[in-house]
C-alpha atoms as a PDB file:
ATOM      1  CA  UNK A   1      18.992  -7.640  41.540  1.00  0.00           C
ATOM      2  CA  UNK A   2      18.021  -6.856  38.013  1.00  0.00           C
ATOM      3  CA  UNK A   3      14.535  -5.372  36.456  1.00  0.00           C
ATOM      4  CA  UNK A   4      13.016  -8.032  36.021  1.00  0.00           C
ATOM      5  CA  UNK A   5      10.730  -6.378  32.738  1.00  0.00           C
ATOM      6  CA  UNK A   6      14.097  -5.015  31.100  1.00  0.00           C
ATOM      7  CA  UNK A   7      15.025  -6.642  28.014  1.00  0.00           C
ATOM      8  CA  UNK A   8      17.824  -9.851  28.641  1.00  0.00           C
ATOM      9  CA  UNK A   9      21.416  -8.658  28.034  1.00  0.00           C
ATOM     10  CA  UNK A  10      22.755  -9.538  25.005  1.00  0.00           C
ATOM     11  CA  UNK A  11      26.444 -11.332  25.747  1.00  0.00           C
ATOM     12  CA  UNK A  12      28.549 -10.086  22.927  1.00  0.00           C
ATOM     13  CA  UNK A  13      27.207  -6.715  22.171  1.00  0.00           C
ATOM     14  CA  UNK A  14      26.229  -5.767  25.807  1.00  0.00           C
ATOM     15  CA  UNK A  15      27.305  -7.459  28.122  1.00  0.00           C
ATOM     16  CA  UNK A  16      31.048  -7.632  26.612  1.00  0.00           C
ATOM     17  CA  UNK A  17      30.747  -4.858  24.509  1.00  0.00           C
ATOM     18  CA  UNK A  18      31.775  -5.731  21.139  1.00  0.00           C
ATOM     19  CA  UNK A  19      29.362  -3.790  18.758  1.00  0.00           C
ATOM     20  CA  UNK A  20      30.169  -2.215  16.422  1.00  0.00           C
ATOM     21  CA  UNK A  21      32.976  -4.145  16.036  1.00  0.00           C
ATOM     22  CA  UNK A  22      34.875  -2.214  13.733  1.00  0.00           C
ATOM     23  CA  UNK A  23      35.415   0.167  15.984  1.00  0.00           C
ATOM     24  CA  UNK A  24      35.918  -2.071  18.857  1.00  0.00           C
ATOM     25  CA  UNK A  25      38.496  -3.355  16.548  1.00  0.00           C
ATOM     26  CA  UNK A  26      39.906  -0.244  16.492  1.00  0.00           C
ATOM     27  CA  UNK A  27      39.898   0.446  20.244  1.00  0.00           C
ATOM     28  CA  UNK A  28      41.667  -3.085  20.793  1.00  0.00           C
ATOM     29  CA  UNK A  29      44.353  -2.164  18.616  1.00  0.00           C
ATOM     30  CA  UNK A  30      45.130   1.149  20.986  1.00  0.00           C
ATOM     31  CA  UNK A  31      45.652  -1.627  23.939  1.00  0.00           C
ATOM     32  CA  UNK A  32      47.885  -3.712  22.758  1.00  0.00           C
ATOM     33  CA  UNK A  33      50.177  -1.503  19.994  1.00  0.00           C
ATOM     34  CA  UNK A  34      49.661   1.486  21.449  1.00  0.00           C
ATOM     35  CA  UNK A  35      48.852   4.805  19.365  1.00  0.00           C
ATOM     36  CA  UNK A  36      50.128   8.412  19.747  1.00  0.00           C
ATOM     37  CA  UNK A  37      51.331   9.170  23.125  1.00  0.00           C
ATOM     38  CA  UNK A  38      49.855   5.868  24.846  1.00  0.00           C
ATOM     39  CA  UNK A  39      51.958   2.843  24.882  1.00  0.00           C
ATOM     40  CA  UNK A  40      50.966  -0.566  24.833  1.00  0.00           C
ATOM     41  CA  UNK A  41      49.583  -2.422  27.848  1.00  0.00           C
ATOM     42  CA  UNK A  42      52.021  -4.858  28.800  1.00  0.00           C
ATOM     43  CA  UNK A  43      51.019  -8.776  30.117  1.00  0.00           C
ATOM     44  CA  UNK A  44      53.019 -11.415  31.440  1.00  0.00           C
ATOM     45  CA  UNK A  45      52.787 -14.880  33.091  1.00  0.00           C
ATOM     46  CA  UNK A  46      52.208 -13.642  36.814  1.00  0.00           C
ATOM     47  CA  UNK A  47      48.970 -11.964  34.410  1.00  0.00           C
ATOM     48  CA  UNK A  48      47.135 -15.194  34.478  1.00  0.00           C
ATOM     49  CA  UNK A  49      46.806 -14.734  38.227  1.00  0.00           C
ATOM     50  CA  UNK A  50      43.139 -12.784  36.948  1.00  0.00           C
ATOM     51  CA  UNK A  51      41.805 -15.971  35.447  1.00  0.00           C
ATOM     52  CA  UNK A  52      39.632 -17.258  38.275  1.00  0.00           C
ATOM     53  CA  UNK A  53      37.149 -20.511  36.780  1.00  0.00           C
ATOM     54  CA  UNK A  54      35.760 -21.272  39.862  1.00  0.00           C
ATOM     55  CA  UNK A  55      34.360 -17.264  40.448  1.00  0.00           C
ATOM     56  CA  UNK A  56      33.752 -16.359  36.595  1.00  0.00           C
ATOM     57  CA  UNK A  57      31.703 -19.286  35.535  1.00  0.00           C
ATOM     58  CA  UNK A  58      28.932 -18.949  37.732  1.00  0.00           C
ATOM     59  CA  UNK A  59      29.026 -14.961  36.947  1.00  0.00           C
ATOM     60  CA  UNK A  60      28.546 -15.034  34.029  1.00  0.00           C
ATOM     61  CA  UNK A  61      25.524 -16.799  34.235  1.00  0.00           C
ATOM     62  CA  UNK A  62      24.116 -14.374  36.574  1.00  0.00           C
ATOM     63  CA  UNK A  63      24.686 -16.010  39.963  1.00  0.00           C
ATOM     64  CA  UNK A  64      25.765 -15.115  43.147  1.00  0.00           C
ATOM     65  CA  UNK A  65      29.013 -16.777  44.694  1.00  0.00           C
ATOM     66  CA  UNK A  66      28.790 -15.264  47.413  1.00  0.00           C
ATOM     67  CA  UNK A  67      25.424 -14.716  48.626  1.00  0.00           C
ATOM     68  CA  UNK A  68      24.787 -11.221  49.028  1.00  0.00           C
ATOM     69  CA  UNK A  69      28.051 -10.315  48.534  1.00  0.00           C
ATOM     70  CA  UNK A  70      30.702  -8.486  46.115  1.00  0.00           C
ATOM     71  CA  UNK A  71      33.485 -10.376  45.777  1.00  0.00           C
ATOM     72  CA  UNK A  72      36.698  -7.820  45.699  1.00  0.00           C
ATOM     73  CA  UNK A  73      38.802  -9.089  43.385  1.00  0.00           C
ATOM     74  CA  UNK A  74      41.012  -6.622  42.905  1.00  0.00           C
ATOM     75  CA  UNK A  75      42.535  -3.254  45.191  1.00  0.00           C
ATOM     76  CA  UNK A  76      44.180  -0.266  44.429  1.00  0.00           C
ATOM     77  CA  UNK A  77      47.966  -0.641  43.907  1.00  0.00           C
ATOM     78  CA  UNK A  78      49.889   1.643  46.304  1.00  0.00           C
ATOM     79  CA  UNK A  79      53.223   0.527  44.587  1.00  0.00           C
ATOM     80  CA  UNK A  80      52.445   1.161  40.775  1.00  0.00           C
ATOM     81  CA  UNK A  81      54.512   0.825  38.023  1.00  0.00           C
ATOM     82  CA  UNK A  82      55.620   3.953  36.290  1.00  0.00           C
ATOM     83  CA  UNK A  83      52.775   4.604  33.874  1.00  0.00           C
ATOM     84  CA  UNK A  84      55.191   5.385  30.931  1.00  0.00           C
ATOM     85  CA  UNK A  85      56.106   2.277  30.804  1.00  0.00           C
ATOM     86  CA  UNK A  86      52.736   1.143  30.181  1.00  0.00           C
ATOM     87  CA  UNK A  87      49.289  -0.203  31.671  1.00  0.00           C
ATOM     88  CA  UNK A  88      50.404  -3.283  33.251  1.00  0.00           C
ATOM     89  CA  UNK A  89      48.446  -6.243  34.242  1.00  0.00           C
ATOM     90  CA  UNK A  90      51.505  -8.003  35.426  1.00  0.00           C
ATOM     91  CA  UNK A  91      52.613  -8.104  39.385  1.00  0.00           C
ATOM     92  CA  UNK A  92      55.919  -7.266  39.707  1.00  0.00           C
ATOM     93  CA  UNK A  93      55.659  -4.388  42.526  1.00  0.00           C
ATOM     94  CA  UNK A  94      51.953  -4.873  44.390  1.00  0.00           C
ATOM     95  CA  UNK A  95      50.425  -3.466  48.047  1.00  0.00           C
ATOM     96  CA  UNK A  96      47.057  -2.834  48.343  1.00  0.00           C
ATOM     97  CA  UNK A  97      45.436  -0.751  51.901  1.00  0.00           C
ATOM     98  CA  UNK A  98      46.032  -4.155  53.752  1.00  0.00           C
ATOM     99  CA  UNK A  99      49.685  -4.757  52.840  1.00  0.00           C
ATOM    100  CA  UNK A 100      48.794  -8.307  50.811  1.00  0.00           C
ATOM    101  CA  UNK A 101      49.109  -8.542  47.072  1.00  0.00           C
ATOM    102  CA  UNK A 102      45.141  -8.215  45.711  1.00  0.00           C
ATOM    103  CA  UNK A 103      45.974  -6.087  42.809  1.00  0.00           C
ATOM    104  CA  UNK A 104      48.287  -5.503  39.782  1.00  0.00           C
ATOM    105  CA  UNK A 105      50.680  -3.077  38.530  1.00  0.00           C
ATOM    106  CA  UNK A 106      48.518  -0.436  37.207  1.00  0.00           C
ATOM    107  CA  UNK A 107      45.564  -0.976  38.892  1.00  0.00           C
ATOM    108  CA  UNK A 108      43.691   2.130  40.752  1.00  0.00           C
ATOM    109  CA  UNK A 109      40.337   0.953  41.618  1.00  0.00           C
ATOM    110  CA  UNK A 110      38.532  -1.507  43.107  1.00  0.00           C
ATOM    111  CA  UNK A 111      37.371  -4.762  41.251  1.00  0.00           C
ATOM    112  CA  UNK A 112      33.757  -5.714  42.654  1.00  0.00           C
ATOM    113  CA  UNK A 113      33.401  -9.381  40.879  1.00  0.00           C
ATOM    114  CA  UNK A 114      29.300  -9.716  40.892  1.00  0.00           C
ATOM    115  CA  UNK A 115      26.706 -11.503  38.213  1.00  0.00           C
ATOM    116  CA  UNK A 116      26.339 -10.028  35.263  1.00  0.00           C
ATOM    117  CA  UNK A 117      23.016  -8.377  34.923  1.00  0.00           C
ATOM    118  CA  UNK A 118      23.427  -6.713  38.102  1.00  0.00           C
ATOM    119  CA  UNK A 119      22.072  -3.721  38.978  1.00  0.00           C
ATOM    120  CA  UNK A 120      24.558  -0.703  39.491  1.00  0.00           C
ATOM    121  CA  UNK A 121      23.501   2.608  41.555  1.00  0.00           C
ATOM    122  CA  UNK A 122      25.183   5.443  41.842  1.00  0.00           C
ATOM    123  CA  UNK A 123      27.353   5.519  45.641  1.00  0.00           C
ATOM    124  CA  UNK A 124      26.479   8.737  46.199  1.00  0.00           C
ATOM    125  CA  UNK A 125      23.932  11.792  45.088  1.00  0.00           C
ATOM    126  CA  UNK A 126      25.822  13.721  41.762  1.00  0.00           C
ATOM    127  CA  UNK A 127      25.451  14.653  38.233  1.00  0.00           C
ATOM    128  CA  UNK A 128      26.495  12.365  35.072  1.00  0.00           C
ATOM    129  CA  UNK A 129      29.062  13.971  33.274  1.00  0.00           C
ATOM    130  CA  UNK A 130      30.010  11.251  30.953  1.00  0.00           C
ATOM    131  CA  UNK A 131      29.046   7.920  29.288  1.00  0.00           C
ATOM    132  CA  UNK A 132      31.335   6.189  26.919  1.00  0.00           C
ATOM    133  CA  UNK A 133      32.345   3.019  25.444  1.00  0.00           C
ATOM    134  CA  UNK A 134      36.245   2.682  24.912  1.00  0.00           C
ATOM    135  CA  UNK A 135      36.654  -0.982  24.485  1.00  0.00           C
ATOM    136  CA  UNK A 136      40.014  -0.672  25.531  1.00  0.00           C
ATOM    137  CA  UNK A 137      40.171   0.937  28.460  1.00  0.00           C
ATOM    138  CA  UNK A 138      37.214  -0.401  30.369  1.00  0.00           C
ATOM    139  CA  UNK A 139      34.299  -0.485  28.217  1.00  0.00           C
ATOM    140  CA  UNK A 140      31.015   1.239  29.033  1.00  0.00           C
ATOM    141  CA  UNK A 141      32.266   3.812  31.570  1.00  0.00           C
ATOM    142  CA  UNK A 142      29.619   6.382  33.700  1.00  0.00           C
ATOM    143  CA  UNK A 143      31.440   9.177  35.229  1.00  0.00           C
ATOM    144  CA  UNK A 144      29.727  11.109  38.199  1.00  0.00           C
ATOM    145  CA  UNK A 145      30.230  14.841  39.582  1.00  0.00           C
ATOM    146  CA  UNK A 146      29.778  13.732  43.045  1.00  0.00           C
ATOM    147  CA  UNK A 147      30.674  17.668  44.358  1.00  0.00           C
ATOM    148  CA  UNK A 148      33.426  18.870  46.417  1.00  0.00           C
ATOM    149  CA  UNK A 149      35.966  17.500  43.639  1.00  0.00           C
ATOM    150  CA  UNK A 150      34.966  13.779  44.369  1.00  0.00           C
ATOM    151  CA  UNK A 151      34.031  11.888  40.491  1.00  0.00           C
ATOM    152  CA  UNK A 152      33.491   8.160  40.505  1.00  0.00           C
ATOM    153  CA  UNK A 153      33.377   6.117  37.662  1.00  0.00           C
ATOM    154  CA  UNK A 154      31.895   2.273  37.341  1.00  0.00           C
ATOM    155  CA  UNK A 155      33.372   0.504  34.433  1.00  0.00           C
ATOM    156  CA  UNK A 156      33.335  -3.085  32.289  1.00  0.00           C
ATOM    157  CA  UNK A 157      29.058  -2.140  32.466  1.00  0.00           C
ATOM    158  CA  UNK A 158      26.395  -3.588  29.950  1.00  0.00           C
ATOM    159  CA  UNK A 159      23.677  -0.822  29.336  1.00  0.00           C
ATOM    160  CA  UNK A 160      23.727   2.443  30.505  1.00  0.00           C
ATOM    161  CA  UNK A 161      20.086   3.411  32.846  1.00  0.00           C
ATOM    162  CA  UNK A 162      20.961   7.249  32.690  1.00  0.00           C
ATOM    163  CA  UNK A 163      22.189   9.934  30.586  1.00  0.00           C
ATOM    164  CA  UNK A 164      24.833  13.192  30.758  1.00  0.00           C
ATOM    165  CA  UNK A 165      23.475  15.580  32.875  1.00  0.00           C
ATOM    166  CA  UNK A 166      21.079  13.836  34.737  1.00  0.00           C
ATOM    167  CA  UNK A 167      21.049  14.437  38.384  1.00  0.00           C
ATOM    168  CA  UNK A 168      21.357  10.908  40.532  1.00  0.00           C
ATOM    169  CA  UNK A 169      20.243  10.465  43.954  1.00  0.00           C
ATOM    170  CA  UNK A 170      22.278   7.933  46.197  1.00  0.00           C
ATOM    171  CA  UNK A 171      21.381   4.234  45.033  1.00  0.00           C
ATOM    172  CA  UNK A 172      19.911   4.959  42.439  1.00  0.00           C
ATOM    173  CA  UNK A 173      19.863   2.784  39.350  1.00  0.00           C
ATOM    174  CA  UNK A 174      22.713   3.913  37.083  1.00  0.00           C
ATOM    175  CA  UNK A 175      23.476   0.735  34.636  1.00  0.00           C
ATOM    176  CA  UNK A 176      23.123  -3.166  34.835  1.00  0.00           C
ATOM    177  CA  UNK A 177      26.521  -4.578  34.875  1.00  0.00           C
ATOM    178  CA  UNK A 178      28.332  -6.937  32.670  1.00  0.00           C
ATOM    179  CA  UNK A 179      32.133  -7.421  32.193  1.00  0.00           C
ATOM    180  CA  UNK A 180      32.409  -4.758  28.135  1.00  0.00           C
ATOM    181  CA  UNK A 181      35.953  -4.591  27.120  1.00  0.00           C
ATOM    182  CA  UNK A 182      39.249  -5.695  25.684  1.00  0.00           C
ATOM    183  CA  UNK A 183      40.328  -7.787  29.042  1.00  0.00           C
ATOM    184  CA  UNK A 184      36.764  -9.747  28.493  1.00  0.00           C
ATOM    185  CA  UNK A 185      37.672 -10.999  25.322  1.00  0.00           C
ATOM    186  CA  UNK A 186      40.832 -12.035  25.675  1.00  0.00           C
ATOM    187  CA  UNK A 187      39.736 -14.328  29.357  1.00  0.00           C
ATOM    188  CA  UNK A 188      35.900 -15.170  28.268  1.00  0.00           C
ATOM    189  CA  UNK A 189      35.030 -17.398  29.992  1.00  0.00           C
ATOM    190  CA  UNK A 190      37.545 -17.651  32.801  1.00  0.00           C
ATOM    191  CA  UNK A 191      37.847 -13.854  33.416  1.00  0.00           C
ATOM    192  CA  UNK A 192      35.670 -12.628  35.949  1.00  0.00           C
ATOM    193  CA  UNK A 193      32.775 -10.467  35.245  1.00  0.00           C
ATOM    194  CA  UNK A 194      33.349  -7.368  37.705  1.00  0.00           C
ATOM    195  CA  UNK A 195      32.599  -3.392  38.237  1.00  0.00           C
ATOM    196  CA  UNK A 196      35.660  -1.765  37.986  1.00  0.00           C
ATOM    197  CA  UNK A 197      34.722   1.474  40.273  1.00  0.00           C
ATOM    198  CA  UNK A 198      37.053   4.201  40.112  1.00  0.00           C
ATOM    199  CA  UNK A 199      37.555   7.113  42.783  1.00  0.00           C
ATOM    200  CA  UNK A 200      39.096  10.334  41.931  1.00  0.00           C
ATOM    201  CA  UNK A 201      39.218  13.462  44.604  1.00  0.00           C
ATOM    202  CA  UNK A 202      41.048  16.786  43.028  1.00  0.00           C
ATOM    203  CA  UNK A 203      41.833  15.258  39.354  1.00  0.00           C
ATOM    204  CA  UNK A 204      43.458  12.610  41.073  1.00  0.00           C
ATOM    205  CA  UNK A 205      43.074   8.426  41.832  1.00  0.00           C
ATOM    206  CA  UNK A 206      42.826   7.980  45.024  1.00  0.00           C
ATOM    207  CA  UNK A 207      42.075   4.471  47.082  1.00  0.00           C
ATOM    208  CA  UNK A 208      38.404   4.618  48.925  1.00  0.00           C
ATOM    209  CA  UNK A 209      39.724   2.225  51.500  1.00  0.00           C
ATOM    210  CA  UNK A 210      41.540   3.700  54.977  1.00  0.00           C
ATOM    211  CA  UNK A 211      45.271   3.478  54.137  1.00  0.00           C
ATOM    212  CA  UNK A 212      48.197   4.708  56.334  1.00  0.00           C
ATOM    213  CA  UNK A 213      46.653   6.838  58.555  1.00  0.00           C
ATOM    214  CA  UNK A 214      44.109   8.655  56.095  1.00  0.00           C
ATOM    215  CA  UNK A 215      40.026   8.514  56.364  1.00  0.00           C
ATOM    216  CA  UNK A 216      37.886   6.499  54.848  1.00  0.00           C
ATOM    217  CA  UNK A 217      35.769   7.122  51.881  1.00  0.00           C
ATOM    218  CA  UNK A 218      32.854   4.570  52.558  1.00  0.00           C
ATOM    219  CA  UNK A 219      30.169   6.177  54.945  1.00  0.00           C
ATOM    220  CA  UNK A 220      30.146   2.262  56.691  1.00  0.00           C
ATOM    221  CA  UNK A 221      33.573   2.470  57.362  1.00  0.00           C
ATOM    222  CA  UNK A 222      36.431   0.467  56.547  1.00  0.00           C
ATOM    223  CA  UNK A 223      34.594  -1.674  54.160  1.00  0.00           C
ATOM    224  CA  UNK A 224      31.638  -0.512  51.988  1.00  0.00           C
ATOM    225  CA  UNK A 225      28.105  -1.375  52.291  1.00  0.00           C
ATOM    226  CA  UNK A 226      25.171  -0.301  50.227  1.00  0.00           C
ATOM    227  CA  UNK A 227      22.748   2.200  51.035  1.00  0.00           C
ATOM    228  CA  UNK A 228      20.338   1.350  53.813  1.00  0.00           C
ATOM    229  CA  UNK A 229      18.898   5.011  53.943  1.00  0.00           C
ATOM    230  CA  UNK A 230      18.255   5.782  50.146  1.00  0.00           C
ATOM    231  CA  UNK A 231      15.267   7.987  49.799  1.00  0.00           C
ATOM    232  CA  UNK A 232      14.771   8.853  53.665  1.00  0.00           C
ATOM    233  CA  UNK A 233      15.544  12.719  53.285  1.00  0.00           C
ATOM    234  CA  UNK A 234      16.785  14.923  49.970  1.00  0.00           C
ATOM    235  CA  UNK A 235      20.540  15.409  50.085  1.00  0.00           C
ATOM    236  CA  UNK A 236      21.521  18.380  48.974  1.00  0.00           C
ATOM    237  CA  UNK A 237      24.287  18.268  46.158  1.00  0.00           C
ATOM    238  CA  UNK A 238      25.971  20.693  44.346  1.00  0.00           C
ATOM    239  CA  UNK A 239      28.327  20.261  41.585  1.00  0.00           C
ATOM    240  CA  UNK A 240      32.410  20.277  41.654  1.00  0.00           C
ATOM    241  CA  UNK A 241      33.416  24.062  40.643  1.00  0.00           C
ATOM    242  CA  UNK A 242      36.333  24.141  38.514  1.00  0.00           C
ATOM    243  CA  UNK A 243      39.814  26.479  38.934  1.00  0.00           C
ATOM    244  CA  UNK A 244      39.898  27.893  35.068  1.00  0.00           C
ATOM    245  CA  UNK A 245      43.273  28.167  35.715  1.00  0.00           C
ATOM    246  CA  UNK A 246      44.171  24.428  36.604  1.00  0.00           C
ATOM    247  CA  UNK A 247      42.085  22.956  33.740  1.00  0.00           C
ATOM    248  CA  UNK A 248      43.739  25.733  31.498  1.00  0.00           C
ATOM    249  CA  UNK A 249      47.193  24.331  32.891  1.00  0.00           C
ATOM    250  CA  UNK A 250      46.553  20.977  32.371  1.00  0.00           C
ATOM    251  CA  UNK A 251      45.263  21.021  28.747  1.00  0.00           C
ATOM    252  CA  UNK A 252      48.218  23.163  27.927  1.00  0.00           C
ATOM    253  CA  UNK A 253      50.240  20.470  28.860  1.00  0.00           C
ATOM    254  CA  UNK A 254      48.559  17.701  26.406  1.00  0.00           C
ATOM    255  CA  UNK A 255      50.905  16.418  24.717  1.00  0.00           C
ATOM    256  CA  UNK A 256      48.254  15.182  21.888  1.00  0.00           C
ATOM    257  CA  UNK A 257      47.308  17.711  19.512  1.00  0.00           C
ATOM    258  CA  UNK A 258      44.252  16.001  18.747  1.00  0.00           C
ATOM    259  CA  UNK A 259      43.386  15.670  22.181  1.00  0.00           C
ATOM    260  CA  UNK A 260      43.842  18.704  23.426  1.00  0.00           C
ATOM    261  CA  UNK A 261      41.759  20.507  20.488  1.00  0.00           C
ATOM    262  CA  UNK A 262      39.045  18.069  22.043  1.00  0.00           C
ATOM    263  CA  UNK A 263      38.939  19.979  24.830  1.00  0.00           C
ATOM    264  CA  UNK A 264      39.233  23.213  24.562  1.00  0.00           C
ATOM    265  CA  UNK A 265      36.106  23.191  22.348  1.00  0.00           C
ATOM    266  CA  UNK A 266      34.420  21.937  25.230  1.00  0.00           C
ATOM    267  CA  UNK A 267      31.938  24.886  27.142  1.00  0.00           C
ATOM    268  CA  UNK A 268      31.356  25.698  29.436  1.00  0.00           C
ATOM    269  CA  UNK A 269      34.086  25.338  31.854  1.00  0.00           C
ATOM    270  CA  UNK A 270      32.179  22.831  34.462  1.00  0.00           C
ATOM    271  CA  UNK A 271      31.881  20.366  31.183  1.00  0.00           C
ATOM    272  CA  UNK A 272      35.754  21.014  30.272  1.00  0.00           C
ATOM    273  CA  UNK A 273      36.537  20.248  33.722  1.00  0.00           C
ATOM    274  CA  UNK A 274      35.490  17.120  33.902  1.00  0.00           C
ATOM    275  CA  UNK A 275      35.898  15.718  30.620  1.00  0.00           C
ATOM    276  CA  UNK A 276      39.807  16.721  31.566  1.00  0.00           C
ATOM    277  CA  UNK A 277      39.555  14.891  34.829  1.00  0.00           C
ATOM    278  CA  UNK A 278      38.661  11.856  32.860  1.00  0.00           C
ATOM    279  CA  UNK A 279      41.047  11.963  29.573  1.00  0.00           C
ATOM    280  CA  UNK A 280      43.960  12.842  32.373  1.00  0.00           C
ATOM    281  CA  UNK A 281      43.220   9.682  34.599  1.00  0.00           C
ATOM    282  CA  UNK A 282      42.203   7.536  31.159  1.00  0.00           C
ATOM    283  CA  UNK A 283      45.242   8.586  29.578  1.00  0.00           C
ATOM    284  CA  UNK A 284      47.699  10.023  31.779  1.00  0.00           C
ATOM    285  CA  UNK A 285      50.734   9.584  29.440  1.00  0.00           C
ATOM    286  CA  UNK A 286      49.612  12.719  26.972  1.00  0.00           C
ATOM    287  CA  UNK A 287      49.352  15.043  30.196  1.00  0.00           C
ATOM    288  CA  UNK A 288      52.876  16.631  30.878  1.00  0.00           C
ATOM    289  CA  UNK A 289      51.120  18.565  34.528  1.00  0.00           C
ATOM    290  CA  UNK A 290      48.512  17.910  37.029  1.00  0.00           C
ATOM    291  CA  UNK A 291      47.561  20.507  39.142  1.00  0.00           C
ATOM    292  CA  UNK A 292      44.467  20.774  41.060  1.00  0.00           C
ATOM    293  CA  UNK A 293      41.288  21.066  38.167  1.00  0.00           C
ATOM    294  CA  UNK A 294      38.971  22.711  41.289  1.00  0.00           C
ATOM    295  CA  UNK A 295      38.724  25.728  42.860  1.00  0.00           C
ATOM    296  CA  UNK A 296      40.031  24.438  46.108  1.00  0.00           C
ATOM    297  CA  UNK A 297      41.514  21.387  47.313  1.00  0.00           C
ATOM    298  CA  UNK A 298      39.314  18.619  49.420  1.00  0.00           C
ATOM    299  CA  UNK A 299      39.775  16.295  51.805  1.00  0.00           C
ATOM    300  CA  UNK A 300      39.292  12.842  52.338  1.00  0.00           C
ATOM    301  CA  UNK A 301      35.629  12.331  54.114  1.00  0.00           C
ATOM    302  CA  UNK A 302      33.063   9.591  54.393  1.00  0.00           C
ATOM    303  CA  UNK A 303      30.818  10.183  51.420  1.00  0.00           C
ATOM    304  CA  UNK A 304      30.673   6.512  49.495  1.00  0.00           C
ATOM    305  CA  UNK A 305      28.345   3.565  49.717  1.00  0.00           C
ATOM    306  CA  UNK A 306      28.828   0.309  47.690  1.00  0.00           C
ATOM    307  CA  UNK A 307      27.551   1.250  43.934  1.00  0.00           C
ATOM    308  CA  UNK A 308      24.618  -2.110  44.434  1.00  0.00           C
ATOM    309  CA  UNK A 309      21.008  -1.743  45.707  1.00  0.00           C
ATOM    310  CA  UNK A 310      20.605  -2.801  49.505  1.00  0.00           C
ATOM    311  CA  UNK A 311      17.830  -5.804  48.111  1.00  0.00           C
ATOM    312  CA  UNK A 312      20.703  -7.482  46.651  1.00  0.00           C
ATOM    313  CA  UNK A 313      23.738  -6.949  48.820  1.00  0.00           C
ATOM    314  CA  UNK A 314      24.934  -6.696  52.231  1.00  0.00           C
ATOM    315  CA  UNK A 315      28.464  -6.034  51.682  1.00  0.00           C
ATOM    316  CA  UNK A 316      31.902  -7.567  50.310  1.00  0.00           C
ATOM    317  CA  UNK A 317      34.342 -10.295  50.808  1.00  0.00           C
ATOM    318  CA  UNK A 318      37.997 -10.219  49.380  1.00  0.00           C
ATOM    319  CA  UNK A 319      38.744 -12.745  47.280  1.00  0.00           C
ATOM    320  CA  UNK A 320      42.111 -14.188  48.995  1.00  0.00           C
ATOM    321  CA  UNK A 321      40.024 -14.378  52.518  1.00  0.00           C
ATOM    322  CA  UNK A 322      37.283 -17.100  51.540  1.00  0.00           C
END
C-alpha cells in the first residue's frame, strides 16, 4: 500500500498540511471570511453528518476498514446549491447518480475514505500540470492533462511523488495520501481521512459515475476498479489542445484583477489553459463565462480506473450500503 523505504508521514505538516502555518493561516481565513470575489463557506448542523468515528479512527492510523476497499464517502451533488451563495457543506438540496443523499451541497467529486499513507496513482496515462497546496480548498492538489479535454485532480494528499510536467503512465505512483486541509483541522480526529478526486471534461465538473442516461467514465463500468493491466502495452497519450479563443474568453471575464493578471502571464497557451481550467473550477465565483477552454468539445467515454494500485485494492463500497 505504501513504500515501505519512504520516510513516515509526518501528521501535522504532511499528512494534514499545516506547514508553514502562517500561510496556512492565511488560506483558512479565505474559507471561512471569504476574500475578494469568494465568499465564505457556509456550515450548519446537518454538516456534522461528515463526522464518522467509527471510519476515521482507524484511518488515520493507516488501516483498512474495509479490506481492500475504498470506502465512498461522499458523491457528486446533482442538485447543488448556487455557488454564489457559497461552498456549502450543509445538505439542504442533495442527489447523487443513485438518487440517495451521499453528498453535500457543493460537493463535485467523489470522496474515496482510505488509510492515510496510501498510495495514490494516477487513473489514467497524462501529463501533471499542477501541484499546489491551498489549505483551504483541499490541500495538496495534483492536477492531470489526461487528453481529449479530460483533467483529474486528487486532493486532501500528504506528499507529492511527481512533479509539473512529468508524463504519468496509468497507475502509476502519483502521491501517498493523507487528509491536508482546512476541513481536517476543524474534524481531527473524527473527520475521515479521504482522496477527494475531481473529474473535469471541457473546463467543466462532471460526475465519473453513469447518471441519467449518460456513459460511464470508469473503464470497469459502473463502479471503478484499479488497474489490472498497468504496464502490459504503451498507451499512447497526447495532451488536451486548447481553443485560444475560449481561454481568452474566460480570463476576460475574471472578475479578480489579481487573478486574471495571473494568467495571462502564463505561456504558452497549453500551460494557460489549464491553469484556467483549475482557478475556474477552484474558484468559480471570479469567472463571469465558461465556454469551452479546448479546441473541440468531448464526450463522455470509458477512460478512468480507481486512482489506488491493484496490490492494495479491489474496488469500493459506499458508505450508507455496509
Amino acid at each position: 500500500m505504501t513504500d515501505a523505504a519512504a520516510p513516515k508521514l509526518r501528521l501535522f505538516r504532511e499528512a494534514m498540511g499545516l506547514h508553514p502555518y502562517g500561510e496556512r493561516y492565511r488560506q483558512a481565513m479565505i474559507a471561512l471570511r471569504g476574500e475578494e470575489d469568494v465568499p465564505p463557506s457556509k456550515f450548519g448542523l446537518s454538516s456534522l453528518r461528515q463526522l464518522r468515528p467509527r471510519l476515521a479512527l482507524p484511518l488515520w492510523r493507516g488501516r483498512f476498514v474495509e479490506p481492500r476497499r475504498a470506502i465512498v464517502t461522499n458523491l457528486f451533488n446533482h442538485r447543488q446549491t448556487p455557488i454564489e451563495l457559497g461552498w456549502s457543506v450543509e445538505k439542504t438540496q442533495v442527489e447523487d447518480f443513485r438518487g440517495r443523499d451521499l453528498t453535500y451541497d457543493s460537493h463535485n467529486g467523489t470522496d474515496f475514505a482510505i488509510p492515510v499513507g496510501t498510495t495514490v496513482v494516477a487513473a489514467a496515462p497524462g501529463q501533471v500540470v499542477r501541484v499546489v497546496s491551498e489549505f483551504n480548498r483541499g490541500g495538496l492538489k495534483i492536477f492531470i492533462d489526461h487528453g481529449d479535454g479530460l483533467m483529474t485532480t486528487c486532493a486532501h494528499l500528504a506528499r507529492p511523488l511527481v512533479t509539473v510536467g512529468q508524463r504519468v503512465a496509468r497507475a502509476e505512483p502519483i502521491a501517498l495520501s493523507g487528509y491536508s486541509g482546512l476541513d481536517s483541522l476543524v474534524t481531527f480526529p473524527f473527520g475521515v481521512p479521504h482522496v477527494h478526486f475531481n473529474t473535469w471534461l471541457d473546463g467543466e465538473p462532471v460526475d465519473p459515475f453513469p447518471h441519467a442516461g449518460s456513459a460511464s467514465l470508469w473503464r470497469a463500468g459502473a463502479l471503478p476498479e484499479p488497474a489490472r493491466d498497468a504496464g502490459a502495452a504503451a498507451e499512447p497519450f497526447a495532451p488536451s489542445v486548447h481553443s485560444e479563443a475560449g481561454v481568452a474568453e474566460i480570463v476576460a471575464g475574471c472578475r479578480t484583477e489579481r487573478v486574471r493578471r495571473e494568467l495571462l502571464a502564463i505561456e504558452p497557451l497549453a500551460a494557460r489553459g489549464a491553469r484556467t481550467v483549475i482557478e475556474m473550477n477552484y474558484y468559480p465565483t471570479r469567472f463571469a463565462k465558461r465556454p469551452n477552454p479546448y479546441a473541440e468539445a468531448h464526450p463522455r467515454a470509458p477512460r478512468l480506473d480507481l486512482p489506488f494500485p491493484a496490490d492494495a485494492f479491489d474496488g469500493v463500497v459506499f458508505a450508507d450500503e455496509r
